[in-house]
Each structure stands twice: as structure tokens, then as C-alpha cells.
Protein backbone atom coordinates (compact mmCIF):
# COMPACT_ATOMS: atom_id res chain seq x y z
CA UNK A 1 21.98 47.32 -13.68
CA UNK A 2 25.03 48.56 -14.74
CA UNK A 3 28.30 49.07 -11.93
CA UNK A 4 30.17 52.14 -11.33
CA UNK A 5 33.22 50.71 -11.33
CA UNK A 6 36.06 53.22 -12.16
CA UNK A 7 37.97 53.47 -15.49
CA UNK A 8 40.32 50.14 -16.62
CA UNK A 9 43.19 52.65 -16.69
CA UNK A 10 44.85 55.97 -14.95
CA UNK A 11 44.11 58.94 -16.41
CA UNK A 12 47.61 58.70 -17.35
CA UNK A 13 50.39 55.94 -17.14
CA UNK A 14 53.45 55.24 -18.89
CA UNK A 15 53.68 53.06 -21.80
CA UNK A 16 56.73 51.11 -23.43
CA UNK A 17 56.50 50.60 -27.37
CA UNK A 18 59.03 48.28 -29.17
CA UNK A 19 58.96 49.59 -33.12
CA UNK A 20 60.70 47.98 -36.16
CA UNK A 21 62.95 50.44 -37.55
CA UNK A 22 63.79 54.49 -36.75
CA UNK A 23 61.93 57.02 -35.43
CA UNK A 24 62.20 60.64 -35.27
CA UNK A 25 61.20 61.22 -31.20
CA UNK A 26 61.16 65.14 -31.87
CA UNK A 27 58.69 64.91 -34.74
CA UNK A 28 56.47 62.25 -32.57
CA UNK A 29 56.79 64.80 -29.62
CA UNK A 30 55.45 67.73 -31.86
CA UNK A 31 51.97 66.72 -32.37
CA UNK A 32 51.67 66.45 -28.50
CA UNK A 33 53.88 68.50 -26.63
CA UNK A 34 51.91 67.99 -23.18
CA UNK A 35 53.26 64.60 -23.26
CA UNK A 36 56.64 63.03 -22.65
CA UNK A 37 58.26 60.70 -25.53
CA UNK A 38 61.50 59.80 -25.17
CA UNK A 39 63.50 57.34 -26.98
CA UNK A 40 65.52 54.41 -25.33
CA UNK A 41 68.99 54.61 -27.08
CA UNK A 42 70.15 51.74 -25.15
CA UNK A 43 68.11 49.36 -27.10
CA UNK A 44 69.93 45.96 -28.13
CA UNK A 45 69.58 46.13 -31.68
CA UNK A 46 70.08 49.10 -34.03
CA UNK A 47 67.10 47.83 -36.24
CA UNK A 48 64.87 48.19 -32.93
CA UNK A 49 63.42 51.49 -31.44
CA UNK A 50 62.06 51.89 -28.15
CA UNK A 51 59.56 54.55 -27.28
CA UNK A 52 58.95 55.54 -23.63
CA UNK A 53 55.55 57.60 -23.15
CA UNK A 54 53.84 58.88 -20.48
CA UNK A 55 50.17 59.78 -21.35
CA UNK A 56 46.42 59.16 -21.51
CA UNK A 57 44.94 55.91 -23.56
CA UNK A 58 43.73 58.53 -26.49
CA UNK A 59 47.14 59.93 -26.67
CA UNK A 60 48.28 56.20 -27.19
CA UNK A 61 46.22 55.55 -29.41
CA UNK A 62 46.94 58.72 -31.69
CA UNK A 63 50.64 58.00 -31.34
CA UNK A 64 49.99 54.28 -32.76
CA UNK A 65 48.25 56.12 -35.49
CA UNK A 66 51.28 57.84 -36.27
CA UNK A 67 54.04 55.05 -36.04
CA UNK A 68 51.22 53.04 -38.46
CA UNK A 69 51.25 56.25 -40.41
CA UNK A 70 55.19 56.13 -41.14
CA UNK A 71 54.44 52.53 -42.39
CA UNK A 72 56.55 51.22 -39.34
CA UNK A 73 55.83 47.79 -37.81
CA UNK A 74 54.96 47.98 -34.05
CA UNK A 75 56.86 45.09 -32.56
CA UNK A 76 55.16 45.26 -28.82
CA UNK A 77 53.68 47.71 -26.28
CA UNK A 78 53.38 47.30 -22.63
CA UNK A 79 51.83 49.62 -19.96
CA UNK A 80 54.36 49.66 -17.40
CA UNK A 81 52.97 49.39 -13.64
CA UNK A 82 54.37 50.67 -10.93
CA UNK A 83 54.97 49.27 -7.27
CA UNK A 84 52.32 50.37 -4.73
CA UNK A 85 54.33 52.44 -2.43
């Protein structure tokens, strides 16, 4: 018998992606424009981008499509928890 336990993750979370190389933010952010994508300028190297998104696990997984799409290496991605208030 199979459990009802409840989905692995949120609905939505946010979700830190380390690419290889530069990214245009604006043109990620226009297939998806319910989402947020910003970039992390503060990033230590210049050959580094770091993508912060907040969205659903099929929104990730369309924007890894995309930065695969670009021919971009993806470097690492985290989903960021946060602290039970």
C-alpha cells in the first residue's frame, strides 16, 4: 500500500544556481515572468554567475533547460532552506 505522504518539495522555494560564464537575467526572466530571477552581482569571480530564483520544481527545471540551451556549464544549484520561525 502506497503512503500519502506529501510532496518532497514546497510548491515553491528558492533556489541558488552557480553558472560558468554570463547570463542575460532579463531574457531568463521573459519566458516566466510569474517568477523572480535575479542575478547576484556580488559574485567573487567575473567568469561566475549566480542566479537567485524563487519558483516551483518545473519552473527549475525549464530554467536548467535554458542555461543548457545557451551551451553554459551549470557549476552548482542548491535549494536554499529557510529557518523554521
Amino acid at each position: 500500500m502506497m503512503s500519502h505522504a506529501g510532496p518532497i518539495f514546497d510548491p515553491t522555494a528558492e533556489y541558488r544556481i552557480e553558472v560558468r560564464g554570463g547570463i542575460d537575467v532579463d531574457w531568463l526572466q521573459s519566458f516566466d515572468s510569474s517568477t523572480a530571477i535575479l542575478k547576484d552581482d556580488m559574485s567573487a569571480s567575473k567568469d561566475v554567475t549566480i542566479i537567485h530564483a524563487h519558483m516551483d520544481q518545473s519552473g527549475v527545471v525549464g530554467l536548467i533547460r535554458r542555461i543548457h540551451g545557451l551551451g553554459l556549464t551549470i557549476l552548482k544549484m542548491e535549494l536554499i532552506t529557510r529557518k523554521e520561525e
